[in-house]
Protein backbone atom coordinates (compact mmCIF):
# COMPACT_ATOMS: atom_id res chain seq x y z
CA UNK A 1 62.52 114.85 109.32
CA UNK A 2 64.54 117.33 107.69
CA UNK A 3 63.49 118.44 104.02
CA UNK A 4 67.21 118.94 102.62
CA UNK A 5 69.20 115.89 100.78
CA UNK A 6 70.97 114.01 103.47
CA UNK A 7 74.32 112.27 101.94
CA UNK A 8 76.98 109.82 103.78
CA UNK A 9 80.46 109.81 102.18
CA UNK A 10 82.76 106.79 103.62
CA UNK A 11 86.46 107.33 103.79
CA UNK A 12 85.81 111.09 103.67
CA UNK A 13 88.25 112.89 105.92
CA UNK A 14 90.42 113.15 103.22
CA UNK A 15 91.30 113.34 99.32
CA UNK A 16 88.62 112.29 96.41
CA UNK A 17 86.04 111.13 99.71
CA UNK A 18 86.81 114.73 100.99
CA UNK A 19 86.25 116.39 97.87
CA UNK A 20 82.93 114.63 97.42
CA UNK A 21 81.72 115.69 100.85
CA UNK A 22 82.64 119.68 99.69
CA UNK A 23 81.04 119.33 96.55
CA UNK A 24 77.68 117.77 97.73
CA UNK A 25 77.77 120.42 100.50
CA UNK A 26 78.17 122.88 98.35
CA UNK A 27 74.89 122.02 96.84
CA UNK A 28 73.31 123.32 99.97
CA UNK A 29 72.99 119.41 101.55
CA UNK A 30 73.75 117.78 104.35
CA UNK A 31 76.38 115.38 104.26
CA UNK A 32 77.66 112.74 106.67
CA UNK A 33 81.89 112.36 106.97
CA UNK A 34 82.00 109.08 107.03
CA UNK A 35 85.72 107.87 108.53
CA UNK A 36 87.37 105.53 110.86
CA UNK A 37 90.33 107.82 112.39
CA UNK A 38 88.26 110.11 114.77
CA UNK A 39 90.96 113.03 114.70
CA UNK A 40 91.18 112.84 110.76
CA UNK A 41 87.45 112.40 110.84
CA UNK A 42 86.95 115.79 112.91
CA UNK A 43 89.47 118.34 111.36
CA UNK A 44 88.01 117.30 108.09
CA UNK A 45 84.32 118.34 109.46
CA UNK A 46 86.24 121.64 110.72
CA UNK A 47 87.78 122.49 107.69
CA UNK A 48 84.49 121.88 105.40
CA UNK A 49 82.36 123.72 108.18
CA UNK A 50 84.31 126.65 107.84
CA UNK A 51 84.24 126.21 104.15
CA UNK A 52 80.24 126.87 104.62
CA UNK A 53 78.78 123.24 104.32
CA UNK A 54 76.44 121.85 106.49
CA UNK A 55 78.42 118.53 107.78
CA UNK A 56 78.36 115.93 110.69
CA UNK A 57 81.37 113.49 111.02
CA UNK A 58 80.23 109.80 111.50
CA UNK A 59 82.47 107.49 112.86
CA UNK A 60 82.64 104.60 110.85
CA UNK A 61 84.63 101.44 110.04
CA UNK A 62 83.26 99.85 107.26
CA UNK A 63 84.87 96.60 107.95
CA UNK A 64 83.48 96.48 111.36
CA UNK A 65 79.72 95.59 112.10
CA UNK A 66 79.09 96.95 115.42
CA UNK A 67 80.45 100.31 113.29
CA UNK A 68 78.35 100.45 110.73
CA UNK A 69 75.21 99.68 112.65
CA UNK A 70 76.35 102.78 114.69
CA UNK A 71 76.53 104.53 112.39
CA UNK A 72 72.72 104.01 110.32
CA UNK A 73 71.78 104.39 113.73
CA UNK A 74 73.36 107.98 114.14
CA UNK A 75 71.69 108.86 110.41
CA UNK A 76 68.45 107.36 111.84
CA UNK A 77 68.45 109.65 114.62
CA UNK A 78 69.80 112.54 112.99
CA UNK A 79 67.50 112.61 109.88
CA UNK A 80 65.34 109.45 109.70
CA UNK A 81 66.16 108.85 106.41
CA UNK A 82 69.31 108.64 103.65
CA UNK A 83 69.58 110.45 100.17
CA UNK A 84 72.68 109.12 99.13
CA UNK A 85 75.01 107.26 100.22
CA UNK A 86 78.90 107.25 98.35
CA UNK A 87 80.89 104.20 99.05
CA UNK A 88 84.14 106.19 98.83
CA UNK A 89 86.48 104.01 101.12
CA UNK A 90 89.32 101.55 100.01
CA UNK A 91 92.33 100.70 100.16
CA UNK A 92 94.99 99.23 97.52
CA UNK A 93 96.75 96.95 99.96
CA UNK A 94 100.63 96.35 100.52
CA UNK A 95 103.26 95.33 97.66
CA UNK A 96 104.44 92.53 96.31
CA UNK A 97 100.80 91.88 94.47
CA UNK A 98 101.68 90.00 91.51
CA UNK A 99 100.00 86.38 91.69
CA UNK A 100 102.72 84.82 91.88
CA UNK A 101 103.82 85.85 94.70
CA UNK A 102 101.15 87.77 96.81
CA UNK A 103 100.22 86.71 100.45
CA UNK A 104 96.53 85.39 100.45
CA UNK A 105 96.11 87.73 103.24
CA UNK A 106 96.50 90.50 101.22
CA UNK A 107 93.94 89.61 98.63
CA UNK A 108 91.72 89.31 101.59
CA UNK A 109 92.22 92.71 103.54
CA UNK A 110 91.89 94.29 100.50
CA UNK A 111 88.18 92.38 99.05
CA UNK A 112 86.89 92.52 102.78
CA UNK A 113 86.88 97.06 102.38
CA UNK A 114 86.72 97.18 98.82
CA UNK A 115 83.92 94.80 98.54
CA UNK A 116 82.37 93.38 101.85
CA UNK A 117 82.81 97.07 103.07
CA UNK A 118 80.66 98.33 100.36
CA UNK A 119 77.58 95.58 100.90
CA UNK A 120 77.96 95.89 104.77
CA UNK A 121 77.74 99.88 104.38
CA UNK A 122 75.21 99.83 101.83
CA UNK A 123 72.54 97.00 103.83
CA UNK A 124 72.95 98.55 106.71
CA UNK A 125 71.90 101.96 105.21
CA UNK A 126 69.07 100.64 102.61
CA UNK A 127 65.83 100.92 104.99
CA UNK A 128 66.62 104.45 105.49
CA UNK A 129 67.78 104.85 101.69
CA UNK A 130 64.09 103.26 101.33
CA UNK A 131 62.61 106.09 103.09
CA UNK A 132 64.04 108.88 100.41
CA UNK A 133 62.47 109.98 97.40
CA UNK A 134 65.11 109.85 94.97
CA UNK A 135 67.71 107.41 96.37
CA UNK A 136 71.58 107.37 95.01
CA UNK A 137 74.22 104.87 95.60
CA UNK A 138 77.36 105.70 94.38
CA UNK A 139 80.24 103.14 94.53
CA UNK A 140 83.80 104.71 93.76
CA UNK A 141 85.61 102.14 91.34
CA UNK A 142 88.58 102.46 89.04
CA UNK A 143 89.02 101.54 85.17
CA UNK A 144 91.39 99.10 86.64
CA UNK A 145 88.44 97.37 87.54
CA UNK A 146 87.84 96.81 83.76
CA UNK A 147 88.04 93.10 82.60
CA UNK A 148 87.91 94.33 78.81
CA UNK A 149 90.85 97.22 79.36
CA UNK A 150 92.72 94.73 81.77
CA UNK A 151 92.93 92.28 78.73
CA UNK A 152 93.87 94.99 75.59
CA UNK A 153 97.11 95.23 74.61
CA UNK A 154 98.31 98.59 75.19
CA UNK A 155 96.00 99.75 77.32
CA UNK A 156 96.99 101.72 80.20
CA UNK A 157 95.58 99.66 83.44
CA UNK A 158 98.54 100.35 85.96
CA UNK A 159 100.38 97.75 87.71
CA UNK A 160 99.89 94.27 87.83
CA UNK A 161 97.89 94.25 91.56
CA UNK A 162 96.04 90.48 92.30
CA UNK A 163 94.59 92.24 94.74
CA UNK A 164 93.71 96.01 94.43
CA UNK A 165 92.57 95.44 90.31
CA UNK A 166 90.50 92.37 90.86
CA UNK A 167 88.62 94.04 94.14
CA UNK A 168 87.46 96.32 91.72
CA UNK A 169 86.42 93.98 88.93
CA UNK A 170 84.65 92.40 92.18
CA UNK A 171 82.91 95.72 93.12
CA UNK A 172 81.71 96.08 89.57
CA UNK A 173 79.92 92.66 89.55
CA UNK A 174 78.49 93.25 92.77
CA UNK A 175 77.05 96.30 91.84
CA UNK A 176 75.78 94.94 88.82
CA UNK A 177 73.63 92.27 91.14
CA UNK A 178 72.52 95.36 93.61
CA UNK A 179 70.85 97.13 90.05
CA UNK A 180 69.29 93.88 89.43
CA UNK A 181 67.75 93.05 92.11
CA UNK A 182 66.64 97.04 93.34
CA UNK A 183 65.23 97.40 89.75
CA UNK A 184 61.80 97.91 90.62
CA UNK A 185 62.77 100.27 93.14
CA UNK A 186 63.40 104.25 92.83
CA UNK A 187 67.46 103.23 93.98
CA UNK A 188 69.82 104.39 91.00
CA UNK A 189 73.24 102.22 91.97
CA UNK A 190 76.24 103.09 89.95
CA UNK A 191 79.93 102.70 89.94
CA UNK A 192 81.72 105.79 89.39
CA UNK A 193 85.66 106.36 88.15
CA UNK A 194 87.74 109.16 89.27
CA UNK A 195 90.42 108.73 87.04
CA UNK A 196 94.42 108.44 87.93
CA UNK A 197 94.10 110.89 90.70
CA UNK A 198 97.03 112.08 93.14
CA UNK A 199 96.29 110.91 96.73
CA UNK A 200 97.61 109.33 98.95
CA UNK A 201 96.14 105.34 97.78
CA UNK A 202 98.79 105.84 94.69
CA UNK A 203 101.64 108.19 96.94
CA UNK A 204 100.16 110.85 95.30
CA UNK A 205 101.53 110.31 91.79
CA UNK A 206 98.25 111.11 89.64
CA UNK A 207 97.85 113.15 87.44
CA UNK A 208 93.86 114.27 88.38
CA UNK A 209 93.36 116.86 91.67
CA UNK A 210 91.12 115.05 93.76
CA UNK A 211 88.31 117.36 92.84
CA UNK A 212 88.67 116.69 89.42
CA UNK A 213 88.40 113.01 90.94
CA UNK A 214 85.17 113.85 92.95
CA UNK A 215 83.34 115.49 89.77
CA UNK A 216 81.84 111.87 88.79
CA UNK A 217 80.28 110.64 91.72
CA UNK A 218 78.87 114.25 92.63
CA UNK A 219 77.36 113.63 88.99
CA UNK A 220 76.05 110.58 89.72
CA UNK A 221 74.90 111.63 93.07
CA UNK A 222 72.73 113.85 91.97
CA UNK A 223 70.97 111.89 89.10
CA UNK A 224 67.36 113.06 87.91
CA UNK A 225 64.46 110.31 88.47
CA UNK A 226 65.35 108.31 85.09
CA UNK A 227 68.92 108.39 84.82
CA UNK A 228 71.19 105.23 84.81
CA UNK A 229 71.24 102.63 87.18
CA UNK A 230 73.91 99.71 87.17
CA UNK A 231 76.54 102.29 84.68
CA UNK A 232 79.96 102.02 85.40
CA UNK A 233 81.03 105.78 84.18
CA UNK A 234 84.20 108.25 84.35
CA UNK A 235 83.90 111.91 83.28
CA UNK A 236 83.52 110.49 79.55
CA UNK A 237 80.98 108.17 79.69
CA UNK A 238 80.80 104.49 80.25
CA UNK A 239 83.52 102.20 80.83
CA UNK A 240 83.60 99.41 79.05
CA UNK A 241 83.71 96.26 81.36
């Protein structure tokens, strides 16, 4: 069993999941590229490879079982255990979204990455999370996801979205139950903001780079023994839910 930090990034062949995977490489880890599209998947391993970090793609769909017990298996058999793992993928979903008008279908493709996604990823990486000494889980939310912003006048929360918003607001909760119930544990669970950053989930019109957008969760990654567990956080503090 290797002695360096072993990480898992999902969605991280490209943008703020890509910057993540540089950053926690840069720290001299080991980091899984966690991704679905096996061509996107490998020229992002190339690229951060030659960029000096020590990276492994890992094909994974993390709406798909069969692909996410592939690939704890692969991390099994690669490095019997996980450090970290960063639930980076999601997905906003198609337009129209106001409720009025938004296809059911939509709401559900959206939850069933943005949520289901994150608790089929995340149980079918805890045993080997288990086995580290200083587990992280890092979810990847959005201040959209905020109940208390969503419901201030004049607060900036984007577009009305009945789906992409409220997935987050979901996340949040859920993540909120994993702290509870793994607080006995050494697992540190948090949800981490990136801010309104330009990729391709908003057609690239934010205003953050996407490593400004990774900063946070490599942060969180990377928490000391009694740091936070069950914060929601950007790069100024907590959120307010």
């Amino acid at each position: 069993m290797s002695d360096r930090t072993i990480a898992l990034v999902t969605g991280a062949n490209k943008g703020i999941g890509y910057e993540i995977a540089a950053g926690l490489g840069a720290l001299g880890w080991q980091v899984g590229v966690g991704a679905r599209d096996e061509e996107r998947r490998e020229a992002a391993v190339a690229k951060l490879r030659a960029g000096g970090a020590d990276v492994f793609g890992v094909p994974l769909d993390v709406t798909d079982d069969a692909s996410v017990t592939a690939a704890a298996r692969l991390i099994e058999d690669r490095a019997g255990r996980l450090d970290v793992l960063v639930n980076n993928a999601g997905i906003t979903g198609i337009a129209p979204q106001e409720p009025t008008v938004v296809d059911p279908a939509i709401i559900r493709t959206v939850v069933e990455t943005n949520v289901i996604g994150v608790i089929r990823v995340t149980n079918a990486l805890l045993p080997l999370l288990r086995r580290s000494a200083s587990p992280r889980i890092v979810n990847m939310s959005s201040t959209v996801g905020s109940i208390t912003r969503q419901t201030t006048p004049g607060a900036e929360t984007g577009p009305i979205a009945a789906a992409y918003s409220p997935s987050k607001s979901f996340l949040n909760a859920v993540t909120v139950q994993y702290a509870k119930e793994l607080r006995d544990t050494n697992i540190l669970i948090n949800l981490a903001c990136p801010g309104y950053t330009a990729t391709d989930l908003n057609g690239f019109s934010g205003v953050r780079t996407p490593e400004q957008g990774a900063a946070i969760a490599i942060r969180l990654a990377t928490l000391p023994d009694d740091g936070p567990t069950g914060g929601y956080f950007d790069d100024d503090g907590e959120i307010p839910w």
